[in-house]
Protein backbone atom coordinates (compact mmCIF):
# COMPACT_ATOMS: atom_id res chain seq x y z
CA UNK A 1 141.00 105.29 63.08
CA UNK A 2 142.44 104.37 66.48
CA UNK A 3 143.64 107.26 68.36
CA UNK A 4 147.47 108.33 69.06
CA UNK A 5 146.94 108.59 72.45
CA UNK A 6 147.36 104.43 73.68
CA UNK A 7 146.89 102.70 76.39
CA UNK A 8 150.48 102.23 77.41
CA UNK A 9 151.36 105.50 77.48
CA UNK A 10 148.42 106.21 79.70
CA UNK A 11 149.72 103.50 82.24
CA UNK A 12 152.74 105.33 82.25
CA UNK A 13 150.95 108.15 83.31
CA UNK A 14 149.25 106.49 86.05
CA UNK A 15 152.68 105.38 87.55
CA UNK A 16 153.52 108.89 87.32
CA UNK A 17 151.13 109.94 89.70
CA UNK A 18 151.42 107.46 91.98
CA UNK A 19 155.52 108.36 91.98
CA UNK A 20 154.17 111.83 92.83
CA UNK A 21 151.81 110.53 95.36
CA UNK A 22 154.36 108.90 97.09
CA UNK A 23 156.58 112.21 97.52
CA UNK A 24 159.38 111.25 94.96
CA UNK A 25 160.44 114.55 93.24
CA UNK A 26 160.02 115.20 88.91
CA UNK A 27 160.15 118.72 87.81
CA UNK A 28 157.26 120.19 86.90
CA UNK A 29 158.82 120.53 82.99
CA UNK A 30 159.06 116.20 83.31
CA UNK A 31 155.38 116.33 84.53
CA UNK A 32 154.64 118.56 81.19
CA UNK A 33 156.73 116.84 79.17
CA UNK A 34 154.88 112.99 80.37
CA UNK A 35 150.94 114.41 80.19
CA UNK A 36 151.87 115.86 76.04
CA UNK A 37 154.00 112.74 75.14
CA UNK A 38 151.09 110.48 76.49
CA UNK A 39 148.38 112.41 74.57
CA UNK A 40 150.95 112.39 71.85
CA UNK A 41 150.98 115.65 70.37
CA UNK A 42 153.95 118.16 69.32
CA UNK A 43 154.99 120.61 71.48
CA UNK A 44 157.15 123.96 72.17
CA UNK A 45 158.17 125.32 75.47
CA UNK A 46 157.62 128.98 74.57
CA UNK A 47 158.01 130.57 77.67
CA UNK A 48 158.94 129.16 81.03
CA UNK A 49 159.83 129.90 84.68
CA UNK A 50 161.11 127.21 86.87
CA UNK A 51 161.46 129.24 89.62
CA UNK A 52 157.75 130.39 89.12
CA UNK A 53 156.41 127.41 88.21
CA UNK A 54 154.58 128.48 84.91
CA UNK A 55 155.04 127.44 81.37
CA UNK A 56 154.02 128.40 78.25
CA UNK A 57 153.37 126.09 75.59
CA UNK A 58 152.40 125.69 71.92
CA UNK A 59 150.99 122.05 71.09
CA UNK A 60 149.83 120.89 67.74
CA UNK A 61 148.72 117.56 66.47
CA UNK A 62 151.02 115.25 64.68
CA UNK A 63 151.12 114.54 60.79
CA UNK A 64 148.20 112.11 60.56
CA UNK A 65 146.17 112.93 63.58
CA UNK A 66 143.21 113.67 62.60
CA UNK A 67 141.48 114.27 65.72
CA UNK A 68 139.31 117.53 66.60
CA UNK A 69 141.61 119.87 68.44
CA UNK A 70 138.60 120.52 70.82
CA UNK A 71 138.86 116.64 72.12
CA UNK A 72 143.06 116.93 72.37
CA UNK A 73 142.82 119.97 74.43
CA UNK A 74 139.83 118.43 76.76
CA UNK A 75 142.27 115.51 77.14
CA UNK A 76 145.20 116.97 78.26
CA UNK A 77 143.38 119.41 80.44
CA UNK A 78 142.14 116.54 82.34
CA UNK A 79 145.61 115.35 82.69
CA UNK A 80 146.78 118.65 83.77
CA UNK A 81 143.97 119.62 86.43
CA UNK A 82 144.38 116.02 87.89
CA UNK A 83 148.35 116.75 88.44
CA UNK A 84 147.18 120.28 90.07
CA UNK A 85 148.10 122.57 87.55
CA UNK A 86 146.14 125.65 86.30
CA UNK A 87 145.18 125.41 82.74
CA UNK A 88 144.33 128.39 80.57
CA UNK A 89 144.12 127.47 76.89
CA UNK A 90 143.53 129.29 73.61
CA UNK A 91 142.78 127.68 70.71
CA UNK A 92 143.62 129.53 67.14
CA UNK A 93 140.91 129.80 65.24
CA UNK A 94 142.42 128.11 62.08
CA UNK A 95 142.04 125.13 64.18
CA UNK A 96 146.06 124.19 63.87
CA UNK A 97 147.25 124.87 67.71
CA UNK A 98 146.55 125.06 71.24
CA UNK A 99 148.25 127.70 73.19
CA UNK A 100 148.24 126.71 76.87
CA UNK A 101 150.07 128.27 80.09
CA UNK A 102 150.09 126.00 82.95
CA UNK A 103 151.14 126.50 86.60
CA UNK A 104 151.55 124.78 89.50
């Protein structure tokens, strides 16, 4: 099975960063919301401070995704420590949800 994640949506993510590189302004909550739509899961703001700079977020896998949780969450950390956010993530132990915080 191919995985949800595609290679589009992964360019688009490149071009991202290289927006960012070259000083033009997104909101950190854009940022979020590009990294989770490319690894295309569901997610939930739960908690958030834009002044702050820190989110919490609840992310599951969509109806049909069948991949491990484990490789999800080690993909979108990667996404989030390369945009210089902090990542602290708890995965339930029914295996259904990630629940991350992220700062910046």
């Amino acid at each position: 099975m191919k995985s949800f994640g595609n290679t589009f949506s992964k360019l688009a993510l490149k071009c991202i960063y290289k927006v960012i590189e070259r000083g033009i302004k997104m909101t950190e909550r854009q940022l979020i919301q590009e990294i989770l739509n490319t690894v295309d899961v569901i997610y939930d703001f739960v908690n958030t401070d834009d002044d702050k700079k820190e989110y919490e977020i609840t992310i599951n896998r969509q109806d049909g995704d069948h991949r491990p949780l484990e490789n999800i969450n080690k993909e979108i950390k990667h996404y989030f420590t390369d945009a210089d956010f902090s990542y602290d993530e708890e995965l339930n132990d029914n295996g259904d949800d990630i629940h991350v915080q992220v700062k910046r």
